[in-house]
N, C-alpha and C. Protein backbone atom coordinates (compact mmCIF):
# COMPACT_ATOMS: atom_id res chain seq x y z
N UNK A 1 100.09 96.84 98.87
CA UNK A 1 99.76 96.11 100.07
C UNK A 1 100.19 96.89 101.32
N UNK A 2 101.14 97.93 100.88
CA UNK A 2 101.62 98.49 102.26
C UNK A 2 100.40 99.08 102.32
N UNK A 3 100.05 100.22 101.75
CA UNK A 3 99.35 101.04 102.08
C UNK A 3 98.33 100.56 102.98
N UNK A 4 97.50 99.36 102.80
CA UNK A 4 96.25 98.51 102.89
C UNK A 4 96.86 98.23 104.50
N UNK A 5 98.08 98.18 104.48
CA UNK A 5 98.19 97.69 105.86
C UNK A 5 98.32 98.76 107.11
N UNK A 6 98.93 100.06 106.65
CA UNK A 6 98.87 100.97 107.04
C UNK A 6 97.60 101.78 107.37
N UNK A 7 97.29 101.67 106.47
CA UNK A 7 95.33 102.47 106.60
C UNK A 7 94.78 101.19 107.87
N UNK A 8 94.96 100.42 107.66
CA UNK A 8 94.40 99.24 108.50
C UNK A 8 94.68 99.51 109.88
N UNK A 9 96.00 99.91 110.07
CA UNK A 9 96.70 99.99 111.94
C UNK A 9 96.12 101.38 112.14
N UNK A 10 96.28 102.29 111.03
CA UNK A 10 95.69 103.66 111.26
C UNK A 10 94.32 103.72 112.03
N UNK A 11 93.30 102.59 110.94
CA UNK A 11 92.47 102.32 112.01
C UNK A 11 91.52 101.95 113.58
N UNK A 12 92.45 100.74 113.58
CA UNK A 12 92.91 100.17 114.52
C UNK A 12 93.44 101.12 115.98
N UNK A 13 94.05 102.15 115.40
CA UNK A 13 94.80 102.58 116.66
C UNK A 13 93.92 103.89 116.91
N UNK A 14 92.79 104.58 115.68
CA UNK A 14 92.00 105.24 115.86
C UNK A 14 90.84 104.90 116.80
N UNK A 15 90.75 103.81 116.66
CA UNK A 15 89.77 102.98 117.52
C UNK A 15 90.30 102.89 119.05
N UNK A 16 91.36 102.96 119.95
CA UNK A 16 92.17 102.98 120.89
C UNK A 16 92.54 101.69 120.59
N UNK A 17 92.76 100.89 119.49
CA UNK A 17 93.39 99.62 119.85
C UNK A 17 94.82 99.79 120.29
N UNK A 18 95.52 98.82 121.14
CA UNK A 18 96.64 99.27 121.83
C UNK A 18 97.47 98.26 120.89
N UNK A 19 98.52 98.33 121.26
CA UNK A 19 99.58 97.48 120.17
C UNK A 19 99.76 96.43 120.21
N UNK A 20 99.64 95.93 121.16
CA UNK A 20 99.46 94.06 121.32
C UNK A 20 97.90 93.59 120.30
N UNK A 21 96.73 94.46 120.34
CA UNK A 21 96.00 93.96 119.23
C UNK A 21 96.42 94.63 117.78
N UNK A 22 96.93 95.70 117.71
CA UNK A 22 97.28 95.88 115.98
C UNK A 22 98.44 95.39 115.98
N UNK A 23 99.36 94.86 116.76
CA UNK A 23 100.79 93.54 116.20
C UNK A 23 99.61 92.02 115.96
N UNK A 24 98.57 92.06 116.42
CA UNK A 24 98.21 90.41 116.29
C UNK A 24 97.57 90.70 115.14
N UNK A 25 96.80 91.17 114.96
CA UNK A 25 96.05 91.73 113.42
C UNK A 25 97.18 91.98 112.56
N UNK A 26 98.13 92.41 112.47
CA UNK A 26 98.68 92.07 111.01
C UNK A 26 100.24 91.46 111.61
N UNK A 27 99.73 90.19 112.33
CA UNK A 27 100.83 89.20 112.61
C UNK A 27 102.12 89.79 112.42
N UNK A 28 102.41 90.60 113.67
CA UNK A 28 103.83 91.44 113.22
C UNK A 28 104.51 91.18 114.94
N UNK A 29 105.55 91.33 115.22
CA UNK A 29 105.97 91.30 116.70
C UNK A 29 105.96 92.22 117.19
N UNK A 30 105.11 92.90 118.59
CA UNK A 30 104.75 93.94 118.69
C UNK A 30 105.78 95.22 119.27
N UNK A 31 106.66 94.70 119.24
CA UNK A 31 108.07 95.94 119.05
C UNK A 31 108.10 96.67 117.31
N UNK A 32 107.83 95.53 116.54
CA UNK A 32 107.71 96.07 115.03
C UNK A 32 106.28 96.98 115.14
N UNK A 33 105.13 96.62 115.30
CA UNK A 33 104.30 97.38 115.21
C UNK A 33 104.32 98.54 116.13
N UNK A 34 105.20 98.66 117.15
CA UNK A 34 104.95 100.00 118.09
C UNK A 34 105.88 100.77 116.80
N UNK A 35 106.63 100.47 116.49
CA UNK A 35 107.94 100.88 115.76
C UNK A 35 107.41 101.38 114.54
N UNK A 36 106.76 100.62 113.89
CA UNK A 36 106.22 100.86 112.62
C UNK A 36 104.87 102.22 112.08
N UNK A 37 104.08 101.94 113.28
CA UNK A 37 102.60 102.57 113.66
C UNK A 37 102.83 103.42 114.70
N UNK A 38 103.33 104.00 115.38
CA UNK A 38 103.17 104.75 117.02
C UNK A 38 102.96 106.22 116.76
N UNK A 39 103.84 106.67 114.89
CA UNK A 39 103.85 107.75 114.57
C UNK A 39 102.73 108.36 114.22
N UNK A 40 101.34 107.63 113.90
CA UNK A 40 100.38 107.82 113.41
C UNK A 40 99.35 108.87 115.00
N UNK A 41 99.94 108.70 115.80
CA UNK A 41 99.30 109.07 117.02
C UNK A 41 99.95 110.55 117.85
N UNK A 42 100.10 111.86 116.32
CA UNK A 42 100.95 112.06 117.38
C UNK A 42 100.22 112.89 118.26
N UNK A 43 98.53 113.10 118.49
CA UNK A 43 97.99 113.77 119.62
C UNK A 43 97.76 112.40 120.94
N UNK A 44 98.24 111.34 120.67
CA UNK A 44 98.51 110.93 122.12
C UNK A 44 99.24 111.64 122.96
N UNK A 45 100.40 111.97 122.71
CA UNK A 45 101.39 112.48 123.37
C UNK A 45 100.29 113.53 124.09
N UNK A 46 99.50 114.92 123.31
CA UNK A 46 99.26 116.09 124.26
C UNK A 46 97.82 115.01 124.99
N UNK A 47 97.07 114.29 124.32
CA UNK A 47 96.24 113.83 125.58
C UNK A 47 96.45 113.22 126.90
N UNK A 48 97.69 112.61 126.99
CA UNK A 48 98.21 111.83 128.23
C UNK A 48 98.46 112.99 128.84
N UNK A 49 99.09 114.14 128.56
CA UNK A 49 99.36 115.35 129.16
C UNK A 49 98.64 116.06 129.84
N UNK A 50 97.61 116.36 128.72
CA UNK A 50 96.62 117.10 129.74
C UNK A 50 95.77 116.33 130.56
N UNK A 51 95.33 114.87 130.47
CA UNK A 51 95.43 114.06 131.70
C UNK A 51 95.44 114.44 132.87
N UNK A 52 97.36 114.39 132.85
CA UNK A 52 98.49 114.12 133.88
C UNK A 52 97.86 115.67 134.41
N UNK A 53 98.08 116.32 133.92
CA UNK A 53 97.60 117.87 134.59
C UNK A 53 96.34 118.02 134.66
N UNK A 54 95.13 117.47 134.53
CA UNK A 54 93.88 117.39 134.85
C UNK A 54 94.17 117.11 136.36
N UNK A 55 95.07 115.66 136.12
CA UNK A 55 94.87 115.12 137.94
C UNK A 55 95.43 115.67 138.82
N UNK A 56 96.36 116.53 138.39
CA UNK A 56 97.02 117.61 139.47
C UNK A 56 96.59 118.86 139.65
N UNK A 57 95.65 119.21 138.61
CA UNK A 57 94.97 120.79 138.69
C UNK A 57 93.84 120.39 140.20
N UNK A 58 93.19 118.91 139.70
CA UNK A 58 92.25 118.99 140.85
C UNK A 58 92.47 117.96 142.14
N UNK A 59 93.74 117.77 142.69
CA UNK A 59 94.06 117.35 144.03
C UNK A 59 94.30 118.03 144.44
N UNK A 60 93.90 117.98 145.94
CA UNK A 60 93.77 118.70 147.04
C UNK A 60 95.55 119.60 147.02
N UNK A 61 95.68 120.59 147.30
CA UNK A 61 97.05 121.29 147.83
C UNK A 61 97.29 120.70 149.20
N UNK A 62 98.32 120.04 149.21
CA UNK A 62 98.98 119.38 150.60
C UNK A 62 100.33 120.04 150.96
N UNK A 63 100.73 120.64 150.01
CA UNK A 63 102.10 121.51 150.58
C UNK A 63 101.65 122.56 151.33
N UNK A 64 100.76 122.90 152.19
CA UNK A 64 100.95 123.60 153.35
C UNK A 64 100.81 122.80 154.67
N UNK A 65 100.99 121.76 154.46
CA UNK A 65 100.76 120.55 155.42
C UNK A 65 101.99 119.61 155.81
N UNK A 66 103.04 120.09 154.58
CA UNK A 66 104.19 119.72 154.98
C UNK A 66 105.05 120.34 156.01
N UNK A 67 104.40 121.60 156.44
CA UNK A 67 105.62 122.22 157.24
C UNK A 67 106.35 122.79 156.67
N UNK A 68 106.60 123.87 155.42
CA UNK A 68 107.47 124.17 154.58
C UNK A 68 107.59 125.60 154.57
């Protein structure tokens, strides 16, 4: 049954479900399911990243505007 439940959030979180819907889908409190499941994701971590540096590669340069 673990497994079944595991393949299940695996899913779930492949899909972008966020953790408030894979804690309600297998009725868990969603501190247990971040806890339990979060490891399954570990290229979230570099996509939020390169994100975060997407949005800073392309804003404007304002540090010569500070006076510095």
């Amino acid at each position: 049954m673990r497994t079944l439940r595991l393949t299940y959030a695996g899913v779930l979180i492949a899909r972008t479900a966020g953790p408030k819907v894979v804690a309600t889908r297998l009725a868990e409190a969603i501190e247990r399911a971040v806890a339990s499941y979060t490891h399954r994701l570990p290229d979230e971590v570099e996509g939020t990243r390169g994100a975060v540096e997407a949005f800073f590669e392309s804003a404007p340069d304002v540090a010569p505007h500070l006076g510095g």
